[in-house]
N, C-alpha and C. Protein backbone atom coordinates (compact mmCIF):
# COMPACT_ATOMS: atom_id res chain seq x y z
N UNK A 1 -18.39 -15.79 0.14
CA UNK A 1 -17.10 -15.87 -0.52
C UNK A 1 -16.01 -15.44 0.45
N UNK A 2 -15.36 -16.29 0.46
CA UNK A 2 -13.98 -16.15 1.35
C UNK A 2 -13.00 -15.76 0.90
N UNK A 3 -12.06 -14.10 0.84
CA UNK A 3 -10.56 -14.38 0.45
C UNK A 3 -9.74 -14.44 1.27
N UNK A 4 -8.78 -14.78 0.97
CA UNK A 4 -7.33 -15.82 1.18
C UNK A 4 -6.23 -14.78 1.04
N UNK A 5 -6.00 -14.88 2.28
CA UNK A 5 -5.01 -13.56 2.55
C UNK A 5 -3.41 -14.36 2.42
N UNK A 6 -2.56 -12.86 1.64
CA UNK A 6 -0.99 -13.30 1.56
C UNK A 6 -0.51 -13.14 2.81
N UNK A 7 -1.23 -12.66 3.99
CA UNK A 7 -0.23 -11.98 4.93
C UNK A 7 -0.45 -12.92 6.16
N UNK A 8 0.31 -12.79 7.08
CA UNK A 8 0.42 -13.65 8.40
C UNK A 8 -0.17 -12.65 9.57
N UNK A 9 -0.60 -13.45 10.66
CA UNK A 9 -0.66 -12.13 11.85
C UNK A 9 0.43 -11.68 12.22
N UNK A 10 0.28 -10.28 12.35
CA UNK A 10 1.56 -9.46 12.90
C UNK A 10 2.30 -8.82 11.82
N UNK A 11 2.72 -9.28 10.60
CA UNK A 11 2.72 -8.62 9.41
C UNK A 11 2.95 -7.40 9.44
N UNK A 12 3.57 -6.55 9.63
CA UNK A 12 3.96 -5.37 9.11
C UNK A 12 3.53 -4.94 7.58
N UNK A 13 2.14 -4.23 7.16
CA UNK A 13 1.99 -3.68 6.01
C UNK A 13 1.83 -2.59 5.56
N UNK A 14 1.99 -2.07 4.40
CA UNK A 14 1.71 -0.57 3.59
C UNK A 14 1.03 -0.67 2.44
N UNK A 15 0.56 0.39 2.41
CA UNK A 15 -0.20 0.80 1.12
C UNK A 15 0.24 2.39 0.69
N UNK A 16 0.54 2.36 -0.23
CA UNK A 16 0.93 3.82 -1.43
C UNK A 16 -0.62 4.55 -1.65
N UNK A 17 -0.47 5.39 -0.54
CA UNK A 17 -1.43 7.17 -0.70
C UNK A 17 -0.84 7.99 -1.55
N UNK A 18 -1.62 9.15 -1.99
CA UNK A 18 -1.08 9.66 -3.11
C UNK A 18 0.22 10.64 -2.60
N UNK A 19 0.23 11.08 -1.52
CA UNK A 19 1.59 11.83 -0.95
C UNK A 19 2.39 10.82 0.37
N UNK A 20 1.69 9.72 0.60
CA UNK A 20 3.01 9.19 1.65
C UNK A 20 2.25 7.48 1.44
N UNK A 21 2.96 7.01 2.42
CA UNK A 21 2.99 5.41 2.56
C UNK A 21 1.89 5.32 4.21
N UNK A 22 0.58 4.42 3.85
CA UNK A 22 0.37 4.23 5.25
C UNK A 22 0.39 2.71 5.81
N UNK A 23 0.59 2.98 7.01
CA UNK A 23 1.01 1.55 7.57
C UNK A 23 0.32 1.01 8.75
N UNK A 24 0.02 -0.14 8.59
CA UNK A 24 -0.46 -1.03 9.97
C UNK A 24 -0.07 -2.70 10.18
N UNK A 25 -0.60 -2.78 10.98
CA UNK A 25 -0.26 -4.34 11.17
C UNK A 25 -1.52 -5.67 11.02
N UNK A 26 -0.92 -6.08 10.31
CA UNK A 26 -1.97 -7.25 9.74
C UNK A 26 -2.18 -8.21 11.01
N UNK A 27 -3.51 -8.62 11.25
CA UNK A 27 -3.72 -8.97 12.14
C UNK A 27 -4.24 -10.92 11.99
N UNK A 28 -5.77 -10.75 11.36
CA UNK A 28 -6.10 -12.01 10.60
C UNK A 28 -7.31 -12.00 10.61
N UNK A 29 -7.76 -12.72 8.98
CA UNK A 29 -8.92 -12.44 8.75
C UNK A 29 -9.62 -10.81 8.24
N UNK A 30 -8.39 -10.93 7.24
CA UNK A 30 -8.21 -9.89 6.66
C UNK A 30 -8.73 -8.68 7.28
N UNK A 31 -7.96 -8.71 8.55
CA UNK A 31 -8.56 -7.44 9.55
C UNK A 31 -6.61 -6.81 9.69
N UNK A 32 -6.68 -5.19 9.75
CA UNK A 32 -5.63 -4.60 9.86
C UNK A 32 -5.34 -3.45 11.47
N UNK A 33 -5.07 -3.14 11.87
CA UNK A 33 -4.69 -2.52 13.35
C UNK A 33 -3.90 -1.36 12.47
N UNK A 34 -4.35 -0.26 12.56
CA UNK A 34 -3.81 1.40 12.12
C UNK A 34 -4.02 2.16 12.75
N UNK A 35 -3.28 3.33 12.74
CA UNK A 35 -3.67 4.81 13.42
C UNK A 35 -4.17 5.34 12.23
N UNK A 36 -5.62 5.69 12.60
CA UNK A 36 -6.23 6.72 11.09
C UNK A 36 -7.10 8.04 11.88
N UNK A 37 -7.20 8.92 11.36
CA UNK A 37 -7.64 10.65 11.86
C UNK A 37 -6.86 11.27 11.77
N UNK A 38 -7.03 12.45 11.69
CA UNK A 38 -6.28 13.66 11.70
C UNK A 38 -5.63 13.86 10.81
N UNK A 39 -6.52 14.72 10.03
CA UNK A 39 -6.09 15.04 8.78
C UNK A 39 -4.46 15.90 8.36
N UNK A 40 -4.39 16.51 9.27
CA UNK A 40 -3.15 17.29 9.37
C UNK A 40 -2.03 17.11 10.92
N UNK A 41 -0.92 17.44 11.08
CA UNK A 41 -0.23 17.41 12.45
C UNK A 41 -0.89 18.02 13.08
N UNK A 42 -1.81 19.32 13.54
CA UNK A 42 -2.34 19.53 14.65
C UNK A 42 -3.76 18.84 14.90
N UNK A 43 -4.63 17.66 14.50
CA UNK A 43 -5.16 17.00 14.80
C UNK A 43 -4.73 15.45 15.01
N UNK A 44 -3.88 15.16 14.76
CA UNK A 44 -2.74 14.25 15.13
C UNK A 44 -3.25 13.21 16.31
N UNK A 45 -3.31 14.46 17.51
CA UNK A 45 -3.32 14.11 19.31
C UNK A 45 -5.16 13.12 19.05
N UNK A 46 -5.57 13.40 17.98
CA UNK A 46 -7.33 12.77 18.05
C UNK A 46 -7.38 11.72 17.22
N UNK A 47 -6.52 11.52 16.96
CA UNK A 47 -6.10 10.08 15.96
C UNK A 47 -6.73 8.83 16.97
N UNK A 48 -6.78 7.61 15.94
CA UNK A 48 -7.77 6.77 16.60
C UNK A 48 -6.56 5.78 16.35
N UNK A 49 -6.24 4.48 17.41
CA UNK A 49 -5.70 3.44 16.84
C UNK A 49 -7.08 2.85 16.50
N UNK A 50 -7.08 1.73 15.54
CA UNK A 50 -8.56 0.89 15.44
C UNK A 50 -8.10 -0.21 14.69
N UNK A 51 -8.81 -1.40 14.57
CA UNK A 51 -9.36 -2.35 13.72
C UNK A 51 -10.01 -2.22 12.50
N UNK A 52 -9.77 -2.41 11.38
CA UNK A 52 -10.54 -2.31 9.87
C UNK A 52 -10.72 -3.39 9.10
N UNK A 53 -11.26 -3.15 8.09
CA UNK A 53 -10.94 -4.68 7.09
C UNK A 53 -9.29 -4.44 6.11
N UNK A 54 -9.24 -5.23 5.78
CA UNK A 54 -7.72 -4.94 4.73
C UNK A 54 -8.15 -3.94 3.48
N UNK A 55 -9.50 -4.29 3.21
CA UNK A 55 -9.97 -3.67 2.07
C UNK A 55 -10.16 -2.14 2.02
N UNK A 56 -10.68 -1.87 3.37
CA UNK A 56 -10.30 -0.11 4.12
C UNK A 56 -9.34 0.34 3.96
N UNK A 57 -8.18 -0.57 4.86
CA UNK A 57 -6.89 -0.12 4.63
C UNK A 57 -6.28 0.20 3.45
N UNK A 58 -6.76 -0.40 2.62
CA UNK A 58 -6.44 -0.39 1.03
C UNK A 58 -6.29 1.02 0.54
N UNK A 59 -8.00 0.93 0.78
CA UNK A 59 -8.75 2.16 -0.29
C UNK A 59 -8.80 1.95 -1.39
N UNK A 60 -9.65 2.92 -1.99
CA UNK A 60 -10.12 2.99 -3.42
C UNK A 60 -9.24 2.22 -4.45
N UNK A 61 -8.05 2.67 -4.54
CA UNK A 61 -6.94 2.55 -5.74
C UNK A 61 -5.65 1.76 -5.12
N UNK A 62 -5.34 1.47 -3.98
CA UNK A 62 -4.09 0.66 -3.01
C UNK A 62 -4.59 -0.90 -3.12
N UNK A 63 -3.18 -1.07 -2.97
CA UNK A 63 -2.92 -2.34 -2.34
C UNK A 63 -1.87 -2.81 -1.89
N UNK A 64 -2.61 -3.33 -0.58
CA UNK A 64 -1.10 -3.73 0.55
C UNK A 64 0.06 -4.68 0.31
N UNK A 65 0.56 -4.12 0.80
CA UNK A 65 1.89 -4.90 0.57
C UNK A 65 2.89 -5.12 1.88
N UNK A 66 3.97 -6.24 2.07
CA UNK A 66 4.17 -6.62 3.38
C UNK A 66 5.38 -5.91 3.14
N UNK A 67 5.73 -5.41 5.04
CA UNK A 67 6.63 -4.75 4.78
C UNK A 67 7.93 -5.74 5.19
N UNK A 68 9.12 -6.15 4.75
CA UNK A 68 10.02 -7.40 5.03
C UNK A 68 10.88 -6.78 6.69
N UNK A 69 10.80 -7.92 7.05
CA UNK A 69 11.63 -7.56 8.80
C UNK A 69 12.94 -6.61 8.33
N UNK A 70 12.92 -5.38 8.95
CA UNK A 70 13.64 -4.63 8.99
C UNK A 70 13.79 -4.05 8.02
N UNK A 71 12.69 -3.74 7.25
CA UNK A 71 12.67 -3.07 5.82
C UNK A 71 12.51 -1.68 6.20
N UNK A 72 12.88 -0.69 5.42
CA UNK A 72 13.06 0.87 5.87
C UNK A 72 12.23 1.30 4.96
N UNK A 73 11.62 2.25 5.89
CA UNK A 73 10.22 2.84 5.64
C UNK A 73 10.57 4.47 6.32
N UNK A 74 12.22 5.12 6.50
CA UNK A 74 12.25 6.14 6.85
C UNK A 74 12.86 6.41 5.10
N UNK A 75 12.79 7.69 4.88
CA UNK A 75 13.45 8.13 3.96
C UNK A 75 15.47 8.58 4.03
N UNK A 76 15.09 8.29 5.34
CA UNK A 76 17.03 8.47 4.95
C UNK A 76 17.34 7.71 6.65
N UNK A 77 18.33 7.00 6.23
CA UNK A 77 18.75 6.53 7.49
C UNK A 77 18.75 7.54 9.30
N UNK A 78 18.85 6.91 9.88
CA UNK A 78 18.87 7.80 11.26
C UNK A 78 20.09 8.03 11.10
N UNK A 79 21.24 8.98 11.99
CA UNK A 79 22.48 8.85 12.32
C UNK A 79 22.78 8.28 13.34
N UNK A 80 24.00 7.25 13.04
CA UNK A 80 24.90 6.52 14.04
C UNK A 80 24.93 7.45 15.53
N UNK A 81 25.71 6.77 16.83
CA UNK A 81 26.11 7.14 17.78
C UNK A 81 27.01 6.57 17.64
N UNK A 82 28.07 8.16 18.06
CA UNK A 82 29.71 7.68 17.51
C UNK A 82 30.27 5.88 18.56
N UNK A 83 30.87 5.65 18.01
CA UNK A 83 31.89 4.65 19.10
C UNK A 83 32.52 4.95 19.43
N UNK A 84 33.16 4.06 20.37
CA UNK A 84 34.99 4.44 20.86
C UNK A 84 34.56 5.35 21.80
């Protein structure tokens, strides 16, 4: 059985964890490119980039969703650099 993916390669996607948003890039063949390890900021530096299925990326209770070109995924804008 084959599924039939919404997403394109390169795709920018997320999935809703129960305290934040995680993100990778859709690749094809329902394969995703993420940084996953390290459970906390000081294991961080042992983080793995890797390859998964979409269905990993998911998890249990998620589902991905694309993120749109230039869609904001910070919680509050950066600040400007003045002009002039």
């Amino acid at each position: 059985m084959q599924f039939m993916s919404t997403f394109d390669a390169g795709d920018h996607v997320k999935v809703k964890r129960l305290l934040y948003r995680h993100h990778g890039i859709y690749v094809n063949d329902c394969r995703v490119i993420d940084v996953s390890g390290g459970r906390n900021i000081f294991e961080k530096p042992k983080a793995l980039v890797q390859a998964g299925t979409l269905k990993g990326f998911e998890g249990k209770r998620g589902t991905a969703e694309k993120v749109p070109p230039g869609g904001k995924f910070l919680r509050s804008p950066l600040p400007r650099a003045p002009t002039g």
